[in-house]
N, C-alpha and C. Protein backbone atom coordinates (compact mmCIF):
# COMPACT_ATOMS: atom_id res chain seq x y z
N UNK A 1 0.84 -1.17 0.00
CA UNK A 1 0.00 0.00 0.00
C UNK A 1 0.88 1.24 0.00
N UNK A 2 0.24 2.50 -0.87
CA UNK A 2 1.01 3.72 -0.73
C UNK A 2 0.29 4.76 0.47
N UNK A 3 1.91 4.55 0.85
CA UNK A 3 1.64 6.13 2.18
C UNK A 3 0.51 7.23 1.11
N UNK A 4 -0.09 7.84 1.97
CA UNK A 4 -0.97 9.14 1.57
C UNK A 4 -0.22 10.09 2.51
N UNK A 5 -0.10 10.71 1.51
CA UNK A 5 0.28 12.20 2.13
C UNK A 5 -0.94 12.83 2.13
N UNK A 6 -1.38 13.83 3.74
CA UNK A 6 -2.64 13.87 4.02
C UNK A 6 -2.05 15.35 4.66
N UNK A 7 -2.62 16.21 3.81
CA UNK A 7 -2.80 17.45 4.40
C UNK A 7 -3.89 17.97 5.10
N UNK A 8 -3.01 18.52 6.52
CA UNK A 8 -4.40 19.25 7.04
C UNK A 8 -4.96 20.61 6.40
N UNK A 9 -6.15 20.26 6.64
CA UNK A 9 -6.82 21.69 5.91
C UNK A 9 -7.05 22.80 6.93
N UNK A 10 -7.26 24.48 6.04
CA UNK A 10 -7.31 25.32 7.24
C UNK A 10 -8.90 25.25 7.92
N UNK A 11 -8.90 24.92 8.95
CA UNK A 11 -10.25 25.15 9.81
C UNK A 11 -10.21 26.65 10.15
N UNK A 12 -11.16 27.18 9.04
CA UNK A 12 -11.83 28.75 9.43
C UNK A 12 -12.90 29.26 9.65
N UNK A 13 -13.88 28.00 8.96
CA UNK A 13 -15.55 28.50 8.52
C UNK A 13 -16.37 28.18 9.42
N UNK A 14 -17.58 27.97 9.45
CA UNK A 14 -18.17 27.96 10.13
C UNK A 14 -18.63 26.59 10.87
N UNK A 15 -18.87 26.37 12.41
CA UNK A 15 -18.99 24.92 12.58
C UNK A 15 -19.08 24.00 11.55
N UNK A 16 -20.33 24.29 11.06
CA UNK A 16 -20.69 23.33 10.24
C UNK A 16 -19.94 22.99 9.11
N UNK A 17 -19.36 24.13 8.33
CA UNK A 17 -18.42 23.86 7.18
C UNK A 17 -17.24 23.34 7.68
N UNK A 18 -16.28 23.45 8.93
CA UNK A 18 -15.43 23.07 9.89
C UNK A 18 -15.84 21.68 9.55
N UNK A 19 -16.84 21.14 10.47
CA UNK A 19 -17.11 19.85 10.60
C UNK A 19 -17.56 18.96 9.08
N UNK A 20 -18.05 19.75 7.91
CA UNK A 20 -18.02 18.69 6.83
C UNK A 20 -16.62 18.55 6.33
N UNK A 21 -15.50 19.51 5.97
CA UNK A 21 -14.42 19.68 6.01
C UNK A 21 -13.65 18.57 6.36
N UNK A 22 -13.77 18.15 8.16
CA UNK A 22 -13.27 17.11 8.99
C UNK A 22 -13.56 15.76 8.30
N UNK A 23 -15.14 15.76 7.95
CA UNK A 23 -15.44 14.19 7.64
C UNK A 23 -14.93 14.01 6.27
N UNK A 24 -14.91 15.01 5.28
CA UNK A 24 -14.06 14.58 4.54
C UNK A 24 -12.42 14.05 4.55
N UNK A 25 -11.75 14.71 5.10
CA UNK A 25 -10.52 14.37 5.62
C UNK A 25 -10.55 12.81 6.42
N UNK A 26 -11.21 12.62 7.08
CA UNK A 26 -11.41 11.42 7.69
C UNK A 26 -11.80 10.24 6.57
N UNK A 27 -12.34 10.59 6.09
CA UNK A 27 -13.05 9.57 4.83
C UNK A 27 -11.89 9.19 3.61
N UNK A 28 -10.81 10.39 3.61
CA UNK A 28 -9.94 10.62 2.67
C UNK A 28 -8.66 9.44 3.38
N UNK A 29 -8.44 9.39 4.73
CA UNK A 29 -7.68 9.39 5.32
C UNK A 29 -7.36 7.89 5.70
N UNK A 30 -8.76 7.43 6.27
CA UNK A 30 -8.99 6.10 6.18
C UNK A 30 -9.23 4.75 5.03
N UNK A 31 -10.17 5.87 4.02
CA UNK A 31 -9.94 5.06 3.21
C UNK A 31 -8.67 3.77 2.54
N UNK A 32 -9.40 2.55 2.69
CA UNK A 32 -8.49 1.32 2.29
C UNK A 32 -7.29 0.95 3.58
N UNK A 33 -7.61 2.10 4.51
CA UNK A 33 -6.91 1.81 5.81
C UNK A 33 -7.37 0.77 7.09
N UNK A 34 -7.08 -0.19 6.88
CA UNK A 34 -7.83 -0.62 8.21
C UNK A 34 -7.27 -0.96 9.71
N UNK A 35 -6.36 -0.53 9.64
CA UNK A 35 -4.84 -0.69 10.94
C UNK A 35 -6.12 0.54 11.45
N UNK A 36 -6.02 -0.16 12.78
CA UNK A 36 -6.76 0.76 14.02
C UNK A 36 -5.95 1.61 14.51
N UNK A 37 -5.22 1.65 15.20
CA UNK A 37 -4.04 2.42 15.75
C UNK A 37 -3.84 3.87 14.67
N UNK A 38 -3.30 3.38 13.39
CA UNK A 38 -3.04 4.20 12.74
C UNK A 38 -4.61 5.32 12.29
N UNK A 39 -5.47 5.08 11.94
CA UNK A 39 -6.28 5.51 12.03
C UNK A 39 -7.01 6.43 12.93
N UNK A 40 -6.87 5.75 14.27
CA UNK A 40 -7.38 6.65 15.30
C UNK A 40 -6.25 7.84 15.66
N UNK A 41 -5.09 7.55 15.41
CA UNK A 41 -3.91 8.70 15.58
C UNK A 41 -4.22 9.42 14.55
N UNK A 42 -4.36 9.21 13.46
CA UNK A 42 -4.29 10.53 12.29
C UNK A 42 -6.17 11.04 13.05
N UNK A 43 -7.41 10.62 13.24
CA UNK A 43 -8.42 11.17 13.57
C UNK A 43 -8.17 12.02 14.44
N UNK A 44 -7.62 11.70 15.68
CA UNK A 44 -7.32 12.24 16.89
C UNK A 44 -6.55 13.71 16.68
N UNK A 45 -5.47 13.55 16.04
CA UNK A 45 -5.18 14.74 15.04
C UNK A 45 -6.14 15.54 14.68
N UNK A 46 -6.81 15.03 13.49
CA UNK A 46 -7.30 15.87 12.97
C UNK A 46 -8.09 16.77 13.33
N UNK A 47 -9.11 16.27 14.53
CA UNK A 47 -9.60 16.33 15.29
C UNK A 47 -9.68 17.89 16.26
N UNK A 48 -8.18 17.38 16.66
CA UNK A 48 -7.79 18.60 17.54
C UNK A 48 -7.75 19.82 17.07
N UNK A 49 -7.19 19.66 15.21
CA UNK A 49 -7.04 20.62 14.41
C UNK A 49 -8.63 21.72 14.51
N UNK A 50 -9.07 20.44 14.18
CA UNK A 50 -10.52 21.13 13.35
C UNK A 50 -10.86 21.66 14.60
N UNK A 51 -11.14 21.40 15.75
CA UNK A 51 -12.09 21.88 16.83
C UNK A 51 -11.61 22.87 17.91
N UNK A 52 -12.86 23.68 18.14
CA UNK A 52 -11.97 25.46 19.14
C UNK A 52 -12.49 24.62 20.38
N UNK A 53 -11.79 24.90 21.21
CA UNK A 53 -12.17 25.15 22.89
C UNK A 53 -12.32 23.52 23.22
N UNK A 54 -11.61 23.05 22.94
CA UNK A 54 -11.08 21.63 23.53
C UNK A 54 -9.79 21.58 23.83
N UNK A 55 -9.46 20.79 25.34
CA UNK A 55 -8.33 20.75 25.64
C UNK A 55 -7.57 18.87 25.49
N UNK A 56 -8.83 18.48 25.14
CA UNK A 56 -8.31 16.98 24.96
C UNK A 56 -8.99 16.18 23.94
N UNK A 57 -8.52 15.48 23.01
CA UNK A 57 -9.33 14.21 21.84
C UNK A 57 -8.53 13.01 21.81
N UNK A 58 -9.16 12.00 21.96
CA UNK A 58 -8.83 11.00 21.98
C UNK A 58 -9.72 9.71 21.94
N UNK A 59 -8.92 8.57 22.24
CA UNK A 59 -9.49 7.00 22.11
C UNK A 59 -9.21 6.34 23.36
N UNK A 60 -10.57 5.78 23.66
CA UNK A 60 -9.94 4.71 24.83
C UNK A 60 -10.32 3.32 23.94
N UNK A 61 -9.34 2.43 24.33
CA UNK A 61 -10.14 1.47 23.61
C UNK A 61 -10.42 0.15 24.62
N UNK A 62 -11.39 -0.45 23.88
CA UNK A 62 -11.76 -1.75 24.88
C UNK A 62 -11.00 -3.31 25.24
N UNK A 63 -10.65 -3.57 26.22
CA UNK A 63 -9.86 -4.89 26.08
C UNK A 63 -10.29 -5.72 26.86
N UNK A 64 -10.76 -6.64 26.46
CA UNK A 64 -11.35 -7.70 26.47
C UNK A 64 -10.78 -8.54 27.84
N UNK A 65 -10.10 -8.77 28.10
CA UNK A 65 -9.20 -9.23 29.11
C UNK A 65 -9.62 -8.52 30.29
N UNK A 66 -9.30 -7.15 30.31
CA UNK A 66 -9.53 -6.72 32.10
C UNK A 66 -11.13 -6.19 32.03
N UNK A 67 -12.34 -6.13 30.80
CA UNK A 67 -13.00 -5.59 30.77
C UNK A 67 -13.06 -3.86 31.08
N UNK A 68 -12.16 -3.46 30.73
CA UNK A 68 -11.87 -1.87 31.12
C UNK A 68 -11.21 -1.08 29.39
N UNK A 69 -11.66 -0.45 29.89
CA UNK A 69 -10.86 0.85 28.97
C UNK A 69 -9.59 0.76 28.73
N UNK A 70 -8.78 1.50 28.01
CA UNK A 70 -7.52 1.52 28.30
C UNK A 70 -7.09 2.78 27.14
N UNK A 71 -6.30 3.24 27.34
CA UNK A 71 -5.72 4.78 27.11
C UNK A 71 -5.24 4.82 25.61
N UNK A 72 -5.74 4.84 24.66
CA UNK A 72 -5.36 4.73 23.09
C UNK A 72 -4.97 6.07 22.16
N UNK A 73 -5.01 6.10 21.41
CA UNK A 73 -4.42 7.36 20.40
C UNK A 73 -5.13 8.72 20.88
N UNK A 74 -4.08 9.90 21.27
CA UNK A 74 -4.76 10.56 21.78
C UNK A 74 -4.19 12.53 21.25
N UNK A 75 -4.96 13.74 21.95
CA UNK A 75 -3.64 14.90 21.26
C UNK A 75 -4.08 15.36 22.68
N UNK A 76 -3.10 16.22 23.70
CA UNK A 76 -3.68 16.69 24.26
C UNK A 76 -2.56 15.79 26.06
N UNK A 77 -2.94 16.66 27.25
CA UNK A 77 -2.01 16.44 28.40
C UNK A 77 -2.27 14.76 28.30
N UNK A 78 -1.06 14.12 29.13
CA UNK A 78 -1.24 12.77 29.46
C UNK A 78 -2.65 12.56 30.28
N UNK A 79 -3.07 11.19 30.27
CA UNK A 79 -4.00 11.14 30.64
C UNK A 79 -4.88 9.95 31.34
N UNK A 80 -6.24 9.31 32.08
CA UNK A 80 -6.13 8.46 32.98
C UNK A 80 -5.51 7.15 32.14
N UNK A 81 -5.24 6.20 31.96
CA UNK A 81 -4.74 5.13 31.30
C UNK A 81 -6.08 3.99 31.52
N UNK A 82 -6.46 3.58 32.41
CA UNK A 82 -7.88 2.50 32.28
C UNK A 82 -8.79 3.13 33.49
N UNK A 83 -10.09 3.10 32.42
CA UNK A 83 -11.36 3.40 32.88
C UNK A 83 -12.10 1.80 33.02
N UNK A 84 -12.72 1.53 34.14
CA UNK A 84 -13.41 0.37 34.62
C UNK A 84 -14.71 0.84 33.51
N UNK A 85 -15.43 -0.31 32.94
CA UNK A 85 -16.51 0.10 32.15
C UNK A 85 -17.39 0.18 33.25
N UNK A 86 -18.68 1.34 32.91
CA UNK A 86 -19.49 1.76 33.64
C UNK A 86 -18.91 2.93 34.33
N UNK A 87 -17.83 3.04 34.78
CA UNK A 87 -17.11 4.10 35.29
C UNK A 87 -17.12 5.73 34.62
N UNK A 88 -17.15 6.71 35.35
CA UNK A 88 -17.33 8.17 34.81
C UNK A 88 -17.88 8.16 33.14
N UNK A 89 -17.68 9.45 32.70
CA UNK A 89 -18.15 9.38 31.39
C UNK A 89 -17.87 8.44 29.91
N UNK A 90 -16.48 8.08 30.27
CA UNK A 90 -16.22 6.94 28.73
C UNK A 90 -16.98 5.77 29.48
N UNK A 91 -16.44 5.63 30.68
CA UNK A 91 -17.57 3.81 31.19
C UNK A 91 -18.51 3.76 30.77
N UNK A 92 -18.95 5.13 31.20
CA UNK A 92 -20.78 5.13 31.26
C UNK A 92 -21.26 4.94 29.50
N UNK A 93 -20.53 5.73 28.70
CA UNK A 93 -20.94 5.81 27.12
C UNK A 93 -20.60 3.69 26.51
N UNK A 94 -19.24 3.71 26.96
CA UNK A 94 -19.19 2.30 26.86
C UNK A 94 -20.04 1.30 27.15
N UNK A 95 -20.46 1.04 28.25
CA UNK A 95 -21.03 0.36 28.88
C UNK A 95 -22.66 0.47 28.56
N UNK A 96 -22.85 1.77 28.05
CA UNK A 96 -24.52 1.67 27.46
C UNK A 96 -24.60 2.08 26.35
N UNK A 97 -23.56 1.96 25.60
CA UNK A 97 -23.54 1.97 23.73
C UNK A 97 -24.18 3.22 23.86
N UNK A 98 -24.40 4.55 24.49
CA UNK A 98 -24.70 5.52 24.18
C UNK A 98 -23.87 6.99 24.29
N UNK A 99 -24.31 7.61 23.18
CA UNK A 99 -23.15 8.71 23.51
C UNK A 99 -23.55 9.79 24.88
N UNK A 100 -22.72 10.15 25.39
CA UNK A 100 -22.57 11.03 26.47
C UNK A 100 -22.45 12.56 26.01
N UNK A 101 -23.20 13.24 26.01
CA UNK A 101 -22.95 14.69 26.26
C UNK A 101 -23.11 15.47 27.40
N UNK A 102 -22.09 15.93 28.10
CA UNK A 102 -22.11 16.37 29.60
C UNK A 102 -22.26 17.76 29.79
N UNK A 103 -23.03 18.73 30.13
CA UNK A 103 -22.49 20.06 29.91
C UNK A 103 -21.34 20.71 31.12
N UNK A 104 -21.64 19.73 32.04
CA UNK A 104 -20.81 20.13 33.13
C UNK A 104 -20.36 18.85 34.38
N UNK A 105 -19.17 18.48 33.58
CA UNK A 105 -19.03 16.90 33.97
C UNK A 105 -18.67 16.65 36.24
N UNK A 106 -18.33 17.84 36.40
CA UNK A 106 -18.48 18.04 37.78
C UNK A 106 -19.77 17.97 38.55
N UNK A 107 -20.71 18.11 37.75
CA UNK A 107 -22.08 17.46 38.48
C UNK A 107 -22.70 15.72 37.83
N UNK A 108 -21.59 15.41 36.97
CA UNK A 108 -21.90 13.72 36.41
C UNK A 108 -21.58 12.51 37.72
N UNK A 109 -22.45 12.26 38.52
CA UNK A 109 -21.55 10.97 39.00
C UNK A 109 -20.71 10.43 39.08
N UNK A 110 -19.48 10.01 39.51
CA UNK A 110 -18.30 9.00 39.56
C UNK A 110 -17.74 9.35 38.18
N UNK A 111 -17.59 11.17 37.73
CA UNK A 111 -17.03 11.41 36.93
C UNK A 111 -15.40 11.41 37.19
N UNK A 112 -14.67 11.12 36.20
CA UNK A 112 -13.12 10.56 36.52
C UNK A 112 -12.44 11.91 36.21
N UNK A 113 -11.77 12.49 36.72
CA UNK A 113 -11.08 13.99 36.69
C UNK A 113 -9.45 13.77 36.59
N UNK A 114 -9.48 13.12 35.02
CA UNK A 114 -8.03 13.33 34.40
C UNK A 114 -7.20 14.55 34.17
N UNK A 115 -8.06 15.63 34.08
CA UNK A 115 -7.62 16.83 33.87
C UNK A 115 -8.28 17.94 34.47
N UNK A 116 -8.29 18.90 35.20
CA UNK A 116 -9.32 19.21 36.51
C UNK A 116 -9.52 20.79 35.49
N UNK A 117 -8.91 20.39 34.24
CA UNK A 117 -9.24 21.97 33.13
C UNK A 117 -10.27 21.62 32.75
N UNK A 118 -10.76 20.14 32.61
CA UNK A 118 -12.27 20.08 31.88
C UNK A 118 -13.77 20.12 32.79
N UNK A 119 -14.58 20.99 31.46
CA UNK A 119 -15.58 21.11 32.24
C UNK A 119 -16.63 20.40 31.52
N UNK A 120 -17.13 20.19 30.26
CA UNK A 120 -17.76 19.92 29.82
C UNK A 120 -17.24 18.44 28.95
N UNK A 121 -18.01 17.70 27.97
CA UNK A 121 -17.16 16.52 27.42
C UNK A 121 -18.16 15.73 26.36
N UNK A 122 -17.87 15.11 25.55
CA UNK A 122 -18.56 14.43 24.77
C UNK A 122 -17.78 13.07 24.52
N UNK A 123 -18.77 11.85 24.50
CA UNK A 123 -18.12 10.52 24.94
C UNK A 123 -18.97 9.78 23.61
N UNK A 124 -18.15 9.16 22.33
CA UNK A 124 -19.25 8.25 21.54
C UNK A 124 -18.69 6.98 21.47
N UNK A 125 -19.42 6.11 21.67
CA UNK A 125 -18.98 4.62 21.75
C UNK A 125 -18.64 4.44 20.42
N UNK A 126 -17.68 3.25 20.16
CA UNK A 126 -17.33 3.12 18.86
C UNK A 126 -17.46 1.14 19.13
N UNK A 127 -18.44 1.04 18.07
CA UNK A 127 -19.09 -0.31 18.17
C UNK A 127 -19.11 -0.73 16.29
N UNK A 128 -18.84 -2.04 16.25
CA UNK A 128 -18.75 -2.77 14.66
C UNK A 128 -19.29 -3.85 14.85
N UNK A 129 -20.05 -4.58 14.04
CA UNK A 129 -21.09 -5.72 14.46
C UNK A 129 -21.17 -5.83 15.65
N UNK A 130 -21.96 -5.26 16.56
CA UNK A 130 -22.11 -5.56 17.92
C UNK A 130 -21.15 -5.97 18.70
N UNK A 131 -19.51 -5.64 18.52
CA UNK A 131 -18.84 -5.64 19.39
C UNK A 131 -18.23 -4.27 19.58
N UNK A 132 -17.85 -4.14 21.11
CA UNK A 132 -17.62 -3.13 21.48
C UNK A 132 -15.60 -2.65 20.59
N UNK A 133 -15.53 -1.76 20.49
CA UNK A 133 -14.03 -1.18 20.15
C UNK A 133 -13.46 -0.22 21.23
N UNK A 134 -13.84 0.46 21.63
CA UNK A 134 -13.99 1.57 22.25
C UNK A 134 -14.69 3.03 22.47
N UNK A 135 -14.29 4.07 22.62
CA UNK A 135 -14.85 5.03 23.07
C UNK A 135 -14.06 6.65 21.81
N UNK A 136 -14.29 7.47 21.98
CA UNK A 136 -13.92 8.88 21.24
C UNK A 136 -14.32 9.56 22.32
N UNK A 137 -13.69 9.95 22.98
CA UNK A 137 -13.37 11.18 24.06
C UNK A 137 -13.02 12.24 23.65
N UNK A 138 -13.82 13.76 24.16
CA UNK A 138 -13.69 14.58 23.62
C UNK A 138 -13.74 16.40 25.24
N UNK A 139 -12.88 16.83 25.67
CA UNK A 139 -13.13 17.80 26.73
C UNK A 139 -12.73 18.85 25.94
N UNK A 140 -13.72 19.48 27.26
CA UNK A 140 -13.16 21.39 26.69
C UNK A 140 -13.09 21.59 28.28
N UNK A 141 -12.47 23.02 28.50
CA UNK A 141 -12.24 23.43 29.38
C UNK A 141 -13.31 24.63 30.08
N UNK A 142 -14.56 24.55 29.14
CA UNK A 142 -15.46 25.30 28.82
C UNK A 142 -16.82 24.35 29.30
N UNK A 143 -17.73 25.34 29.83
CA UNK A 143 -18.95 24.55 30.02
C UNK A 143 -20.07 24.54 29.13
N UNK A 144 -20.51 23.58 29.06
CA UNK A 144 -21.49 23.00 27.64
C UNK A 144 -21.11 23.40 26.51
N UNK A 145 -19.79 22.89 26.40
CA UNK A 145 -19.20 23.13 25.01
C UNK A 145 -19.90 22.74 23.87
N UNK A 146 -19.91 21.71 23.75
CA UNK A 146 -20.70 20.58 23.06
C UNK A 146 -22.82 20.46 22.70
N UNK A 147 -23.17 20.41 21.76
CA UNK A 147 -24.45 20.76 21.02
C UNK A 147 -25.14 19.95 20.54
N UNK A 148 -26.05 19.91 19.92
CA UNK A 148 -26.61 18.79 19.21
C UNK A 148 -25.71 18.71 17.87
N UNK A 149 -25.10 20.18 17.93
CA UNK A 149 -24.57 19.83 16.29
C UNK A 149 -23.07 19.30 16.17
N UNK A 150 -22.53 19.45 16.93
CA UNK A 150 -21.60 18.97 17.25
C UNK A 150 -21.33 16.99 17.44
N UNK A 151 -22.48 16.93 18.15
CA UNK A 151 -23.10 15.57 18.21
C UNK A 151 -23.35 14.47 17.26
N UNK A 152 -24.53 15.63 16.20
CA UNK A 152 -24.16 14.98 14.78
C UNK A 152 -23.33 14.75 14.09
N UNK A 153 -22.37 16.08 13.84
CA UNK A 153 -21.19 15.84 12.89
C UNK A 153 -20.07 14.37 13.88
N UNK A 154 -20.18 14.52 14.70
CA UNK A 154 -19.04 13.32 15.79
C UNK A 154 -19.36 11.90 15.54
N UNK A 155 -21.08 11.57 15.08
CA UNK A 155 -21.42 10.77 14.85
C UNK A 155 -21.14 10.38 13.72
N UNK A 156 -21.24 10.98 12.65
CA UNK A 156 -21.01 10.66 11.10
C UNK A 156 -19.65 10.57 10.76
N UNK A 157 -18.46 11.80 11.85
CA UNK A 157 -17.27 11.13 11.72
C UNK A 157 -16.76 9.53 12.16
N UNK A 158 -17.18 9.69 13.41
CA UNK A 158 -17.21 8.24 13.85
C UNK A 158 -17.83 6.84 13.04
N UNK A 159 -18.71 7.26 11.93
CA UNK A 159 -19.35 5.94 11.19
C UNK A 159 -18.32 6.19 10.50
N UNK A 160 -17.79 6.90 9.77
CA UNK A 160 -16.96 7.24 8.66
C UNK A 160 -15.66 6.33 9.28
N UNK A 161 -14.88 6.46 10.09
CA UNK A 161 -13.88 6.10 10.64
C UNK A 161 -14.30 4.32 10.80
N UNK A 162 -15.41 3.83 11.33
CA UNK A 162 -15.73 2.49 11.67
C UNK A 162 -16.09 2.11 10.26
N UNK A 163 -16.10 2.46 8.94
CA UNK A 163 -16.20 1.75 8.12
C UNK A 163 -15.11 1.06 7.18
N UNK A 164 -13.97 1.76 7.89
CA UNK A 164 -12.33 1.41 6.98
C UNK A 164 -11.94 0.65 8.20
N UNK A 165 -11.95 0.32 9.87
CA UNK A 165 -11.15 -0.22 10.66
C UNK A 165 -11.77 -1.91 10.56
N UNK A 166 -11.21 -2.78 10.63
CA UNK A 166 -10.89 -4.11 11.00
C UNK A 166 -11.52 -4.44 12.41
N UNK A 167 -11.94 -5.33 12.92
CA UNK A 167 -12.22 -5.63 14.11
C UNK A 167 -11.74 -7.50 14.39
């Protein structure tokens, strides 16, 4: 297979043009790619690029063995290394195949405080024939960062990304 040289594009316009922008790049990026690792590092990237007022993007992914989380491709400060599923916001999104939007993760339950800059967060499970992969973690340092629209576009990146990875 040939390396792609994958330029980032300038993120200037408006959310929404921002975020179709992203899924193209993602779609561009993955394509014929199915190495997980590599994939979620160039997303995670891109990611960070495209989006204002986040201090962290990343992957936890799922391992089968300890039933927990564990700390995968990420941009942004070091960070917790394994989340027990069910645990704070990636457990909780994990553990009920649903995405998490928090506006203010200091009033979430047995929320896990990897970084005590975040206030708000968005959590989407990343699932392929009914098995679990992991999680897409997303903080800002900002409260209720995160929207419905934001939500959408995260979702369609995320199918976009689960249709080139391997399981």
């Amino acid at each position: 297979m040939v390396n792609k040289l994958i330029e980032i594009p300038k993120f200037n316009g408006t959310k929404e043009a921002n975020y179709q922008l992203c899924l193209k790049q993602v779609e561009a990026m993955t394509k014929d790619e199915p190495n997980l690792i590599a994939n979620l590092s160039n997303v995670s990237a891109l990611l960070n690029q495209a989006l204002t007022n986040i201090n962290w993007v990343g992957f936890y992914l799922y391992e089968e063995t300890s039933k927990q989380l564990v700390l995968g491709p990420f941009q942004g400060l070091p960070a917790c290394i394994r989340i027990p599923l069910g645990k704070g916001v990636c457990g909780t999104a994990a553990l009920s195949n649903a995405i998490q939007r928090i506006d203010d993760v200091h009033a979430f339950p047995g929320h896990i405080a990897c970084d005590a800059a975040s206030k708000s967060e968005i959590v989407l499970p990343l699932s392929k024939n009914g098995q679990l992969i992991g999680v897409l973690d997303i903080d800002s340092p900002h409260l209720a960062r995160f929207d419905e629209t934001d939500q959408l576009w995260l979702e369609k990146i995320v199918q976009a990304l689960l249709l080139e990875i391997s399981v």
